[in-house]
C-alpha atoms as a PDB file:
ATOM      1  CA  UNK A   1     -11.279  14.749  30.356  1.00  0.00           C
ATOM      2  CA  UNK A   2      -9.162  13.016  28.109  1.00  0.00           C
ATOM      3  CA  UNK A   3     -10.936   9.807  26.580  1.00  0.00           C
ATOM      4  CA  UNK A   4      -8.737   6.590  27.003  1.00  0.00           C
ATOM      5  CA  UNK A   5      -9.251   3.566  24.110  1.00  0.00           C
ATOM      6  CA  UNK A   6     -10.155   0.475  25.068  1.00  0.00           C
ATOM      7  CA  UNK A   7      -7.913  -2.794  24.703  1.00  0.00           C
ATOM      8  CA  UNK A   8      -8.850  -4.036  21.443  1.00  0.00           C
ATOM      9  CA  UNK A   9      -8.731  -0.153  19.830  1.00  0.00           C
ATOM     10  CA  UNK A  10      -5.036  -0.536  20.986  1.00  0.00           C
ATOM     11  CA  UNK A  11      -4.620  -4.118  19.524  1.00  0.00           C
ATOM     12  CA  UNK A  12      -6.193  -3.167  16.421  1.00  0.00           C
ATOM     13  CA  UNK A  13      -4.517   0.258  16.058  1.00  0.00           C
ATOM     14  CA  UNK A  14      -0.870  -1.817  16.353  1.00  0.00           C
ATOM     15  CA  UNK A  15      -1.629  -4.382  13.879  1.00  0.00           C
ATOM     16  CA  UNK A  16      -3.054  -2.096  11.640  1.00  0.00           C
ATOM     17  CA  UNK A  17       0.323   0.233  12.142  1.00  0.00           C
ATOM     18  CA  UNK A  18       2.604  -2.736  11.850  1.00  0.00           C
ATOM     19  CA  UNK A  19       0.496  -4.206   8.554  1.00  0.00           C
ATOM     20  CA  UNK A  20       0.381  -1.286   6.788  1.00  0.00           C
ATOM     21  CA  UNK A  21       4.099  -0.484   7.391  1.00  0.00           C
ATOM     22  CA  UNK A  22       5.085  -3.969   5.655  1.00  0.00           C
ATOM     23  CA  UNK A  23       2.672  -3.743   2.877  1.00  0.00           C
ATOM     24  CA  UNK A  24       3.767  -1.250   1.681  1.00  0.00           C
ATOM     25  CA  UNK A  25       7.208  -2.241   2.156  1.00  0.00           C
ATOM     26  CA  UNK A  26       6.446  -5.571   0.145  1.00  0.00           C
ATOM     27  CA  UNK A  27       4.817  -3.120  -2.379  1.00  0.00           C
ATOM     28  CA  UNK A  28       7.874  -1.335  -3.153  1.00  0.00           C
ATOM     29  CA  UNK A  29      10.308  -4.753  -2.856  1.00  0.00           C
ATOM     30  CA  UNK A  30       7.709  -6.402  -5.096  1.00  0.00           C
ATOM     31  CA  UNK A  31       8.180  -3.308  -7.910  1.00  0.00           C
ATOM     32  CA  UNK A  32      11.887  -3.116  -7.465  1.00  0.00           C
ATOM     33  CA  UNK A  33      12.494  -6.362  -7.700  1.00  0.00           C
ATOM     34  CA  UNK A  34      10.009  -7.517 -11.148  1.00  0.00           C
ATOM     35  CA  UNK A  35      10.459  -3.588 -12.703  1.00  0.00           C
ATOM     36  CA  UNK A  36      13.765  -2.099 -11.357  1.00  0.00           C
ATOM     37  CA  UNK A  37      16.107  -4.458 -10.976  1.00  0.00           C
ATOM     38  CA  UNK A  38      14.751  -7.722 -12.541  1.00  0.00           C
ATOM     39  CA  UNK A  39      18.161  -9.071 -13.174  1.00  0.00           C
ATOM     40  CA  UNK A  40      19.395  -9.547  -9.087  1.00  0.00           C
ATOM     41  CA  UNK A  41      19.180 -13.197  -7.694  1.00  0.00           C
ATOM     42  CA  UNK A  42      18.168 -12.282  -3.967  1.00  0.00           C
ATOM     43  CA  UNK A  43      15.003 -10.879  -2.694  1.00  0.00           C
ATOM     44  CA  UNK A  44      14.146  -9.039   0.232  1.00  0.00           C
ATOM     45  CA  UNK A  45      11.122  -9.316   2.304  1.00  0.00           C
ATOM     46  CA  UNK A  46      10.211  -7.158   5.449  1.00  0.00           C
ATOM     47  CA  UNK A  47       7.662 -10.332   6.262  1.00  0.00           C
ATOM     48  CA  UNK A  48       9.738 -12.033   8.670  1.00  0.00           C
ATOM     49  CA  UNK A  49      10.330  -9.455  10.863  1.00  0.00           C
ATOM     50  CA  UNK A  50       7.588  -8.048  11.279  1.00  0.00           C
ATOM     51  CA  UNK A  51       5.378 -11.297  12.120  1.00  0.00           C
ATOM     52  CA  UNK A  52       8.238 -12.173  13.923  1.00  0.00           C
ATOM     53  CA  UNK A  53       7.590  -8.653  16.193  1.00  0.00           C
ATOM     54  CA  UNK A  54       3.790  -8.955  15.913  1.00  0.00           C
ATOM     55  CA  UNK A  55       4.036 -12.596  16.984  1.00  0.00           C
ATOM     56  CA  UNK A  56       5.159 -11.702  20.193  1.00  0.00           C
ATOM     57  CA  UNK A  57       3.105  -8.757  20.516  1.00  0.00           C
ATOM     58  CA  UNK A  58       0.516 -10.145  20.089  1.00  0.00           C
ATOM     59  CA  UNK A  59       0.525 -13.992  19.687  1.00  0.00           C
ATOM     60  CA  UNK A  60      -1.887 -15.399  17.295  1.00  0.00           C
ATOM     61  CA  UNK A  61      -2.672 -12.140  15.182  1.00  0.00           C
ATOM     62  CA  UNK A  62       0.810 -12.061  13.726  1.00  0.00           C
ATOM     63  CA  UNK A  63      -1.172 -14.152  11.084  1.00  0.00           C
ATOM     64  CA  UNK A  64      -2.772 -10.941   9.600  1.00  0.00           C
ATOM     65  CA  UNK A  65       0.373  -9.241   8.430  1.00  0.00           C
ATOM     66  CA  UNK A  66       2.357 -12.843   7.646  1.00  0.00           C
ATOM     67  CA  UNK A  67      -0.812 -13.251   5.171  1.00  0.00           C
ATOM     68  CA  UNK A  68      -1.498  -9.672   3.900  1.00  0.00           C
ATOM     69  CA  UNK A  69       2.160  -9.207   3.397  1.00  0.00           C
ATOM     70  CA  UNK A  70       2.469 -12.126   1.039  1.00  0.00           C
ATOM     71  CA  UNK A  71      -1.040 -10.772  -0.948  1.00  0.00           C
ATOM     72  CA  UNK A  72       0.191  -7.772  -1.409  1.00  0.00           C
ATOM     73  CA  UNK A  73       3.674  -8.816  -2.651  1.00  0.00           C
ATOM     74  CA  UNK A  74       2.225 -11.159  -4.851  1.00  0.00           C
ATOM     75  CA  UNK A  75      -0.200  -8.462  -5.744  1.00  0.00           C
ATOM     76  CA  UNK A  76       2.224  -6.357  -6.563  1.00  0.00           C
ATOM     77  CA  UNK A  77       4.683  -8.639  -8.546  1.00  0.00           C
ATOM     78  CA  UNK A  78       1.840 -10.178 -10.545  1.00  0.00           C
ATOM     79  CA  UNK A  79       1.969 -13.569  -9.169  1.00  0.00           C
ATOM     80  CA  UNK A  80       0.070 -15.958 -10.519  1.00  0.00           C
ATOM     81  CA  UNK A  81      -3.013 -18.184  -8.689  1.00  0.00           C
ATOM     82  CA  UNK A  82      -0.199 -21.298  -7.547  1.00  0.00           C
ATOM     83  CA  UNK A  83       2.275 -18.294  -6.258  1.00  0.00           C
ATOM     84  CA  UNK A  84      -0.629 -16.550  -4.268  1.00  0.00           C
ATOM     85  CA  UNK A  85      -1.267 -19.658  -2.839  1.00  0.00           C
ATOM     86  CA  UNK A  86       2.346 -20.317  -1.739  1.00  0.00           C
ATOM     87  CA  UNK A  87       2.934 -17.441  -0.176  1.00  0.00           C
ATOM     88  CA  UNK A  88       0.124 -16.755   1.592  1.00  0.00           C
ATOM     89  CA  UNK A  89      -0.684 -19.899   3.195  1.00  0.00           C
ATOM     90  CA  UNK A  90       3.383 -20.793   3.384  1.00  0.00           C
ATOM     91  CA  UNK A  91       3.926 -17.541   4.976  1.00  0.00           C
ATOM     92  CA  UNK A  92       1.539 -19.261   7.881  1.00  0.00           C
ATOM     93  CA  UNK A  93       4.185 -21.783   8.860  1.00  0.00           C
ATOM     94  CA  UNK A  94       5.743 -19.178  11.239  1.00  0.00           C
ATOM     95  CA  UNK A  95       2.861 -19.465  13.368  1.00  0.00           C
ATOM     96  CA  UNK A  96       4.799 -22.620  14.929  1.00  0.00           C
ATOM     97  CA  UNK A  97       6.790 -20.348  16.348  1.00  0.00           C
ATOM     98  CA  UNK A  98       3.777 -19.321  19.240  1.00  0.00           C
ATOM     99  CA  UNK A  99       5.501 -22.183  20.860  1.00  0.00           C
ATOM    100  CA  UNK A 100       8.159 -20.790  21.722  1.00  0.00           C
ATOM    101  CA  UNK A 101       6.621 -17.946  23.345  1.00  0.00           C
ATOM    102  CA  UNK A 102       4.419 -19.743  25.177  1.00  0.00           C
ATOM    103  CA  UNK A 103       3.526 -18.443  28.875  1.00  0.00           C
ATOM    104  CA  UNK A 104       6.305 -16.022  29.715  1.00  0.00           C
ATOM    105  CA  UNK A 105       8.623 -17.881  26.652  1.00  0.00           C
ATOM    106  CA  UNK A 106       8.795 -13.986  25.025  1.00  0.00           C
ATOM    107  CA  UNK A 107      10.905 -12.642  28.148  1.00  0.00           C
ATOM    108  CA  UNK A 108      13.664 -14.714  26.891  1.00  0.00           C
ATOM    109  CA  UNK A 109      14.376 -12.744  23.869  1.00  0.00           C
ATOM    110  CA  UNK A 110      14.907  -9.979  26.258  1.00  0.00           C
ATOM    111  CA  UNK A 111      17.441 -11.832  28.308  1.00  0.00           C
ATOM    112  CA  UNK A 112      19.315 -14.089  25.836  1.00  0.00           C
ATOM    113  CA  UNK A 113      20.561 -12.390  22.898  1.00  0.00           C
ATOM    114  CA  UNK A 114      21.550 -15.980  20.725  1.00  0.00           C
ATOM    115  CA  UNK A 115      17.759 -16.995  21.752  1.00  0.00           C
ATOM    116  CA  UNK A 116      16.454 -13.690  20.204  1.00  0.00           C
ATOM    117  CA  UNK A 117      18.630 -13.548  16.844  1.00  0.00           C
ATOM    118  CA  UNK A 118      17.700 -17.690  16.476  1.00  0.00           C
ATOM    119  CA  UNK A 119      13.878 -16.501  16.634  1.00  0.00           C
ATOM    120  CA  UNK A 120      14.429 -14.230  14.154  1.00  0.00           C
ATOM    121  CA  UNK A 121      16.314 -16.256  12.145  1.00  0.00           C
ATOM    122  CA  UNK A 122      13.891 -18.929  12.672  1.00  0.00           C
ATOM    123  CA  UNK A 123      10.744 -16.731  11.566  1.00  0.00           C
ATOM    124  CA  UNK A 124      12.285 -16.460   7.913  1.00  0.00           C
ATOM    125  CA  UNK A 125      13.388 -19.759   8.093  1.00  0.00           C
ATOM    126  CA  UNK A 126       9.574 -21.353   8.453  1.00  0.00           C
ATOM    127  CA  UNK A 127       8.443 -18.976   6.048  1.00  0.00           C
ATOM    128  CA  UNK A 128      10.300 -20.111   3.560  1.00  0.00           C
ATOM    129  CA  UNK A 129       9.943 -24.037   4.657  1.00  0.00           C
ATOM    130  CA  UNK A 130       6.134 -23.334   3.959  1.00  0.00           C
ATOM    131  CA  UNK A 131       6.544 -22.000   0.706  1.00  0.00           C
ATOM    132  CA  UNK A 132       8.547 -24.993  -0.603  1.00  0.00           C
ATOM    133  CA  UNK A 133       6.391 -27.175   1.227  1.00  0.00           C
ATOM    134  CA  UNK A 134       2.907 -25.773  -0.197  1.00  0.00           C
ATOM    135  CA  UNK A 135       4.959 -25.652  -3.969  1.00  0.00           C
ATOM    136  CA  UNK A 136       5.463 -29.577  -3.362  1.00  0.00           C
ATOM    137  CA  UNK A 137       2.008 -30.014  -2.716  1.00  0.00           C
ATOM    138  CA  UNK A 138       0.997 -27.784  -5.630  1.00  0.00           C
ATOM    139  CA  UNK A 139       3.049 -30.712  -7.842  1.00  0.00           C
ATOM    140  CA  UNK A 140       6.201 -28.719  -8.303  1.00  0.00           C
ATOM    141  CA  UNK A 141       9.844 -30.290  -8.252  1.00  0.00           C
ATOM    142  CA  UNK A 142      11.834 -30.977  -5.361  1.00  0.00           C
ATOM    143  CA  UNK A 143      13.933 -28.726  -6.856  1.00  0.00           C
ATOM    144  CA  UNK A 144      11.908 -25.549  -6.611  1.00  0.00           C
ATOM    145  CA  UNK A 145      12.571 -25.940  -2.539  1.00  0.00           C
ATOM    146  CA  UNK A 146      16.281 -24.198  -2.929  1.00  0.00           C
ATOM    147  CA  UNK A 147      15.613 -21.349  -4.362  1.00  0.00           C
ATOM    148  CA  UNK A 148      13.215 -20.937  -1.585  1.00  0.00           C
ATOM    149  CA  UNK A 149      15.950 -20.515   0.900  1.00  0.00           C
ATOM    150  CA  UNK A 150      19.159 -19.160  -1.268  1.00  0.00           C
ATOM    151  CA  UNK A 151      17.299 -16.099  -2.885  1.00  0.00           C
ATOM    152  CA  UNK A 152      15.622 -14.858   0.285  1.00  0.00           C
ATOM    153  CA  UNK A 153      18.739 -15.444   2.318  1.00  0.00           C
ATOM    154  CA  UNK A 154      18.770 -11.583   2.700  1.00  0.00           C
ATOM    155  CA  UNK A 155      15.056 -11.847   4.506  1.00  0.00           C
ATOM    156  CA  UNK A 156      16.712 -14.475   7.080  1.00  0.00           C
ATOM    157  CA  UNK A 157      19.470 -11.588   7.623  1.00  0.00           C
ATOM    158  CA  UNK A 158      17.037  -8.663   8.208  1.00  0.00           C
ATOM    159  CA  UNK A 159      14.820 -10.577  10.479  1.00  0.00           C
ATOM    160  CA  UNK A 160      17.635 -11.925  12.652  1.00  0.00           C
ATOM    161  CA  UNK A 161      18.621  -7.625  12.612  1.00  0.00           C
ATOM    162  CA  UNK A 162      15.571  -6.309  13.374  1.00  0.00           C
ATOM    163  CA  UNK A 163      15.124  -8.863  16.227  1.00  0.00           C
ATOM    164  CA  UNK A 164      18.073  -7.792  17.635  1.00  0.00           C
ATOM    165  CA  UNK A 165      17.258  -4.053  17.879  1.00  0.00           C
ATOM    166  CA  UNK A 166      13.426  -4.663  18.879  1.00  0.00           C
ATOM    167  CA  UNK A 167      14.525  -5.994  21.386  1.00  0.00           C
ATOM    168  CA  UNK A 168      16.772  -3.318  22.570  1.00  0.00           C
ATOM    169  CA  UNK A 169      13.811  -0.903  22.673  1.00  0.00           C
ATOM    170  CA  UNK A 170      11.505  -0.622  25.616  1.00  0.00           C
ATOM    171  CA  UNK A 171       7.955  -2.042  24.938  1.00  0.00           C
ATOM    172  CA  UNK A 172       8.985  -2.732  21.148  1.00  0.00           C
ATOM    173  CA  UNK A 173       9.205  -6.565  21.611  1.00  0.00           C
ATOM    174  CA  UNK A 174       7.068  -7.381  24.582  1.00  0.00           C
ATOM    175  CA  UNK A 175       4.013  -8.816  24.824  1.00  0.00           C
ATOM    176  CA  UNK A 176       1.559  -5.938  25.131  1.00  0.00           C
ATOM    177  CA  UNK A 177      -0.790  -7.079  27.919  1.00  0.00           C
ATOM    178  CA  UNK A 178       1.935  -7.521  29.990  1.00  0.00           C
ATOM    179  CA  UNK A 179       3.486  -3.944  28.729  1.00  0.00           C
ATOM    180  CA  UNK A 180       0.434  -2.197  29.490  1.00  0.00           C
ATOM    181  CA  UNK A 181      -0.031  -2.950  33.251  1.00  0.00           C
ATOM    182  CA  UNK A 182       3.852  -2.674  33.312  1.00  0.00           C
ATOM    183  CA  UNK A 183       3.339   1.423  32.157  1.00  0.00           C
ATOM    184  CA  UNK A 184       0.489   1.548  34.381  1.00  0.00           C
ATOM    185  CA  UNK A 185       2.026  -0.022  37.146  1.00  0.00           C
ATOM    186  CA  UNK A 186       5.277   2.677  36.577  1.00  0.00           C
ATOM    187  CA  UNK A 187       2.656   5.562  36.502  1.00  0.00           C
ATOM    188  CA  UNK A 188       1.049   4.811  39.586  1.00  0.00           C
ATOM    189  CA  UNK A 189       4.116   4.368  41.287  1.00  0.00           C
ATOM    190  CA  UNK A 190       5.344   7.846  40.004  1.00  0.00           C
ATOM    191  CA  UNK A 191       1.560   8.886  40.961  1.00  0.00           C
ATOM    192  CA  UNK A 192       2.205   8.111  44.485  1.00  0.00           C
ATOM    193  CA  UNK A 193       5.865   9.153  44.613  1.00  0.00           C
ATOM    194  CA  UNK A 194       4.746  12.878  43.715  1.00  0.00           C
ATOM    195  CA  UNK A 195       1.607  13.117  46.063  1.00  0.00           C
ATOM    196  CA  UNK A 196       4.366  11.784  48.999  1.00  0.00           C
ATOM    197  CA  UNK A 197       6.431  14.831  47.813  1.00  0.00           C
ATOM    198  CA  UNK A 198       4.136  16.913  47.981  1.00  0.00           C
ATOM    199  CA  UNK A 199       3.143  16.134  51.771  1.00  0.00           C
ATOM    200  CA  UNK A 200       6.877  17.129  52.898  1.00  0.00           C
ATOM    201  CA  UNK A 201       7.413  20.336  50.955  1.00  0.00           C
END
């Protein structure tokens, strides 16, 4: 008999998937950035979009990979105490975005495509907003807040992307609760469709 996990095997097996995939994403940014091409103005950063997916995945937990992702990019580019701090607890500013999803908020992004790529948009946007914000309390310059947003304007554009093809793909950007009686719900249907078959042939 084939053994079924549990709910939180299935949480944790998705975050871990979905954390794992953008660390090491971050790790290679990170290295290209500070070892391969040192010289270019704009960064990249896969952190956006995938709290942004997580988020509504999974609410609440999307705080795992917005925090691991920063640790392991400033990890990898050999940050310094201030810039660990930045990013990790900046990166954490995105979690205002749980309002938005609130309730059934997360269908939205299914049905209104300028909702979904603002959300994305939005995602990077905070991230970045924290960042400054945590540099300013940290004692830097006003001044250190634009580079915030100009150099990672790149990270706005692939979050506002990806948004727009998760949420093309069935399941991807859906709250998982709600996908998971939605499967079962289609399998029992299909359950009952083929025993009714059955009965007339």
């Amino acid at each position: 008999m084939k053994q079924q996990i549990t709910f939180r095997q299935y949480r944790a097996m998705d975050l871990f998937m979905f954390t794992a995939l953008l660390c090491i994403g971050e790790t290679l940014i990170a290295l290209g950035a500070t070892r391969w091409f040192p010289q270019e103005l704009w960064t990249l950063s896969l952190a956006p979009a995938v709290t942004a997916i997580v988020m509504v995945r999974w609410g609440g937990f999307a705080a795992i990979p917005a925090v691991l992702g920063a640790f392991v990019f400033c990890v990898a580019s050999g940050a310094s105490p201030a810039q660990y701090a930045i990013y990790m607890i900046g990166n954490l500013l995105s979690m205002t975005l749980l309002w938005l999803l609130k309730g059934q908020g997360w269908k939205r992004l299914k049905d209104q495509v300028l909702l979904a790529l603002l959300y994305g948009a939005l995602a990077a946007l905070t991230m970045q907003m924290g960042r400054a914000l945590v540099a300013l309390v940290l004692g830097n310059p006003l001044a250190v807040m634009i580079p915030f947003f100009t150099t990672d304007a790149l990270s706005t554009l692939f979050a506002v992307l990806i948004v727009w093809i998760t949420r093309r793909l069935d399941g991807m950007l859906e709250e998982q609760k709600h996908y998971l009686r939605r499967i079962a719900e289609e399998q029992e249907r299909e359950r009952k469709q083929a025993a009714a078959n059955e009965l007339w042939q």
